[in-house]
N, C-alpha and C. Protein backbone atom coordinates (compact mmCIF):
# COMPACT_ATOMS: atom_id res chain seq x y z
N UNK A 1 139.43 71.42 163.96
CA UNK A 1 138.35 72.22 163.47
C UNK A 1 138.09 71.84 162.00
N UNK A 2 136.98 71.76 161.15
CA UNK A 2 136.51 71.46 160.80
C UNK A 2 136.01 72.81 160.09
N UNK A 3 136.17 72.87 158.78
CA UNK A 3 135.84 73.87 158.22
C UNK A 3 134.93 73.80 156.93
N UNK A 4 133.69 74.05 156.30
CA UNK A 4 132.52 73.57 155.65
C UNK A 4 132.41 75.26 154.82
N UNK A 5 131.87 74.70 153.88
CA UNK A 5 131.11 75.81 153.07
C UNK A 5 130.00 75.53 153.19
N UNK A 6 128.65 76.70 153.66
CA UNK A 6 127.14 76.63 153.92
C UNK A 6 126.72 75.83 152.86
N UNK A 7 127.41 76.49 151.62
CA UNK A 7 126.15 75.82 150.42
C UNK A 7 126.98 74.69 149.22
N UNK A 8 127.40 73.91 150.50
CA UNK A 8 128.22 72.74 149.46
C UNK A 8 128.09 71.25 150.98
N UNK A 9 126.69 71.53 151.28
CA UNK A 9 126.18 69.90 152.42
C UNK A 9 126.29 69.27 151.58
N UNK A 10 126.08 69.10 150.25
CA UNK A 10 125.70 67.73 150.04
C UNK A 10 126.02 66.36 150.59
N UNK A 11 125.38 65.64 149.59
CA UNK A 11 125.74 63.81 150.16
C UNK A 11 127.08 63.63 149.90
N UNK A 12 128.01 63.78 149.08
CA UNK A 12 129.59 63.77 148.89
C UNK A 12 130.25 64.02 150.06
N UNK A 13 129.62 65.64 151.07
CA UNK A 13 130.21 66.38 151.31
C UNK A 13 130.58 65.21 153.10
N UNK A 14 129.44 65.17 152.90
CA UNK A 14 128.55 64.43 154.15
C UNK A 14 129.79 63.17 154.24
N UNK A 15 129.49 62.14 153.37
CA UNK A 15 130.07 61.07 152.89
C UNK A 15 131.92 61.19 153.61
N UNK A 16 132.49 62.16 153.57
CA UNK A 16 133.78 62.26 153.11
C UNK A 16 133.76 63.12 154.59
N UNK A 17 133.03 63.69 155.74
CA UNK A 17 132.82 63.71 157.39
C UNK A 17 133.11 62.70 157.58
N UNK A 18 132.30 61.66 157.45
CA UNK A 18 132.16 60.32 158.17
C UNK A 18 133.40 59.45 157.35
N UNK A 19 133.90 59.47 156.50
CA UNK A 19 135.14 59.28 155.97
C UNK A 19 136.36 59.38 157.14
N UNK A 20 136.71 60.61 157.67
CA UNK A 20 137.69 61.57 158.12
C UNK A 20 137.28 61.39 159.69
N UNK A 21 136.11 60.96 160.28
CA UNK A 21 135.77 60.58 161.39
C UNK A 21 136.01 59.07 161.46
N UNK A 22 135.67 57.99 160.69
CA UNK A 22 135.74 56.78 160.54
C UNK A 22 137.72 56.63 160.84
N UNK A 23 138.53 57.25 160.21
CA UNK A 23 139.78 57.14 160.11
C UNK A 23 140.79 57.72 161.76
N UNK A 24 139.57 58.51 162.07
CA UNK A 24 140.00 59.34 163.12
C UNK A 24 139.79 58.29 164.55
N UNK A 25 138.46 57.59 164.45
CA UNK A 25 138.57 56.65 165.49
C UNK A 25 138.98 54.98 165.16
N UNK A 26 139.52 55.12 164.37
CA UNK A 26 140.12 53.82 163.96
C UNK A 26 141.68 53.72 164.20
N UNK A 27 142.17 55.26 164.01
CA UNK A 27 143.10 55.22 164.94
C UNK A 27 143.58 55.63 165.98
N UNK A 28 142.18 56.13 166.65
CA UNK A 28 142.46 55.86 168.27
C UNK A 28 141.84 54.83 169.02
N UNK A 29 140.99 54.15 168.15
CA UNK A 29 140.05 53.34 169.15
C UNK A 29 140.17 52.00 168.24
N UNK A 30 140.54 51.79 167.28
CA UNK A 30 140.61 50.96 166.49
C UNK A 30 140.91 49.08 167.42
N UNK A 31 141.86 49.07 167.89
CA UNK A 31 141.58 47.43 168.53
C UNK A 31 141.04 47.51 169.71
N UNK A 32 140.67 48.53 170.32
CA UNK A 32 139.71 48.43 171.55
C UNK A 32 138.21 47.92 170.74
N UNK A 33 137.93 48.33 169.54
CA UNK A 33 136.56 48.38 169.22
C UNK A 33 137.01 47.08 168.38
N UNK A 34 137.85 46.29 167.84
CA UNK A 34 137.77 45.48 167.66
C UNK A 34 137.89 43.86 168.38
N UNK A 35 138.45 44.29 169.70
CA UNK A 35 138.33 43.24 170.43
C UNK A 35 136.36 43.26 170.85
N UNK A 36 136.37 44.48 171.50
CA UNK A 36 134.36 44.91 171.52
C UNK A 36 134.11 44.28 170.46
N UNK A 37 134.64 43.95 169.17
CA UNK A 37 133.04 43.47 168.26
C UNK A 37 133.80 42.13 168.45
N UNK A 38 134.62 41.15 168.62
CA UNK A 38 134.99 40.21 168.41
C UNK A 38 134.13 39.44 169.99
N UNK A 39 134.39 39.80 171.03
CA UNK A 39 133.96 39.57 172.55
C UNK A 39 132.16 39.74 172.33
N UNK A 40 131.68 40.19 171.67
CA UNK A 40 129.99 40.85 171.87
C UNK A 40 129.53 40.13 170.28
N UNK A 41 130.15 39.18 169.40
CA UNK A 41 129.94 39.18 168.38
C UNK A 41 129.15 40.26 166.92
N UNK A 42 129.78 41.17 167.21
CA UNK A 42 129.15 41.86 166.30
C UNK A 42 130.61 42.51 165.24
N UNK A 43 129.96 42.72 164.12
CA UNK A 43 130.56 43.40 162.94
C UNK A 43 131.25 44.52 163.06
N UNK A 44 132.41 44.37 162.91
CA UNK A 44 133.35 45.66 163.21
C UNK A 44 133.53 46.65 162.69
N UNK A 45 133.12 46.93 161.04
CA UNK A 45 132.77 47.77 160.44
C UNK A 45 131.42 48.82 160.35
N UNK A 46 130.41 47.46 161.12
CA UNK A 46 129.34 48.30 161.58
C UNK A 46 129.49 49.35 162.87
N UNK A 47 129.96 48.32 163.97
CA UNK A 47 130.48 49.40 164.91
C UNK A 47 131.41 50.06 164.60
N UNK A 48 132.52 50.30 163.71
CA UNK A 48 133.09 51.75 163.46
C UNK A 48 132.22 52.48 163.18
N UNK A 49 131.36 52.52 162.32
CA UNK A 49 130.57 53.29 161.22
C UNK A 49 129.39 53.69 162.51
N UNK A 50 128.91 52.91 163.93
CA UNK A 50 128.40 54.07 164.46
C UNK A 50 129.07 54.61 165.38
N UNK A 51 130.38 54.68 165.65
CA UNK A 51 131.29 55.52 166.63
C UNK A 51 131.71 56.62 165.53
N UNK A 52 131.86 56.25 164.24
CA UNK A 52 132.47 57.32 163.64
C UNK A 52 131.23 58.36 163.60
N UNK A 53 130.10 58.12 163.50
CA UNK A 53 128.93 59.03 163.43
C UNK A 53 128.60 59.83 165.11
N UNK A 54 128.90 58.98 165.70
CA UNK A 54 129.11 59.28 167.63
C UNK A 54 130.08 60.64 167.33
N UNK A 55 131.11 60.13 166.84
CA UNK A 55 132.19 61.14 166.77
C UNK A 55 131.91 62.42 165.84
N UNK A 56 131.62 62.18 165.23
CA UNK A 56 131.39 64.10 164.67
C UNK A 56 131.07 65.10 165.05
N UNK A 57 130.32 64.62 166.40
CA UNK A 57 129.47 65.57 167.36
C UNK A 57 130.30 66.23 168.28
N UNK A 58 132.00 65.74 168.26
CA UNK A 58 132.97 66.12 168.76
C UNK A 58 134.23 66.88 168.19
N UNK A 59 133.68 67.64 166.97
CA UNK A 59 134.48 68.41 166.00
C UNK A 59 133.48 69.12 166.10
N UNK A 60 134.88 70.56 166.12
CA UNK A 60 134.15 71.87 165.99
C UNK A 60 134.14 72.47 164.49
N UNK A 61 133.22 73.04 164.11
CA UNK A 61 132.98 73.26 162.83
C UNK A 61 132.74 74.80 162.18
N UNK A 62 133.13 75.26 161.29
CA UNK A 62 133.27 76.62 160.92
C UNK A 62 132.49 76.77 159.42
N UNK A 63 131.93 77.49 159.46
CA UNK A 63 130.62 77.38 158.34
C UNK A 63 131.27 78.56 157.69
N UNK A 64 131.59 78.73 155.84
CA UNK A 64 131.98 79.90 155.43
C UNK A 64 130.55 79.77 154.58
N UNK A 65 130.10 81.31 154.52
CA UNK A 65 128.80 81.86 154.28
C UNK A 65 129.46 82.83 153.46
C-alpha cells in the first residue's frame, strides 16, 4: 500500500512512484525483461520505464486529506 498526501502530487512526488515501481519490477521481472529487450532489440531501460508505469496501476493507494 501506498500511502500519498492529497496536496503534495507534485512532479518530485510523481518522479520517486515510478522510482519505487521501476525497482519493484526490476526485481521481479528484471532478466525476463532483459532477455525481451535483448531478443526484440529494444532498449532495456526504456522497457523498464514502461512496465514500471504498467505497474503502478497495481498498488493500492491511501490518500491523507
Amino acid at each position: 500500500m501506498v500511502y500519498l498526501n492529497y496536496n503534495n502530487l507534485d512532479n518530485e512526488t510523481q518522479q520517486r512512484l515510478v522510482s519505487v515501481s521501476k525497482k519493484d519490477v526490476e526485481r521481479k521481472f528484471g532478466n525476463d525483461l532483459k532477455r525481451y529487450a535483448k531478443a526484440h532489440h529494444l532498449e532495456y531501460e526504456t522497457l523498464l520505464e514502461e512496465e514500471a508505469i504498467k505497474n503502478l496501476y497495481s498498488y493500492e493507494y491511501v490518500f491523507n486529506i
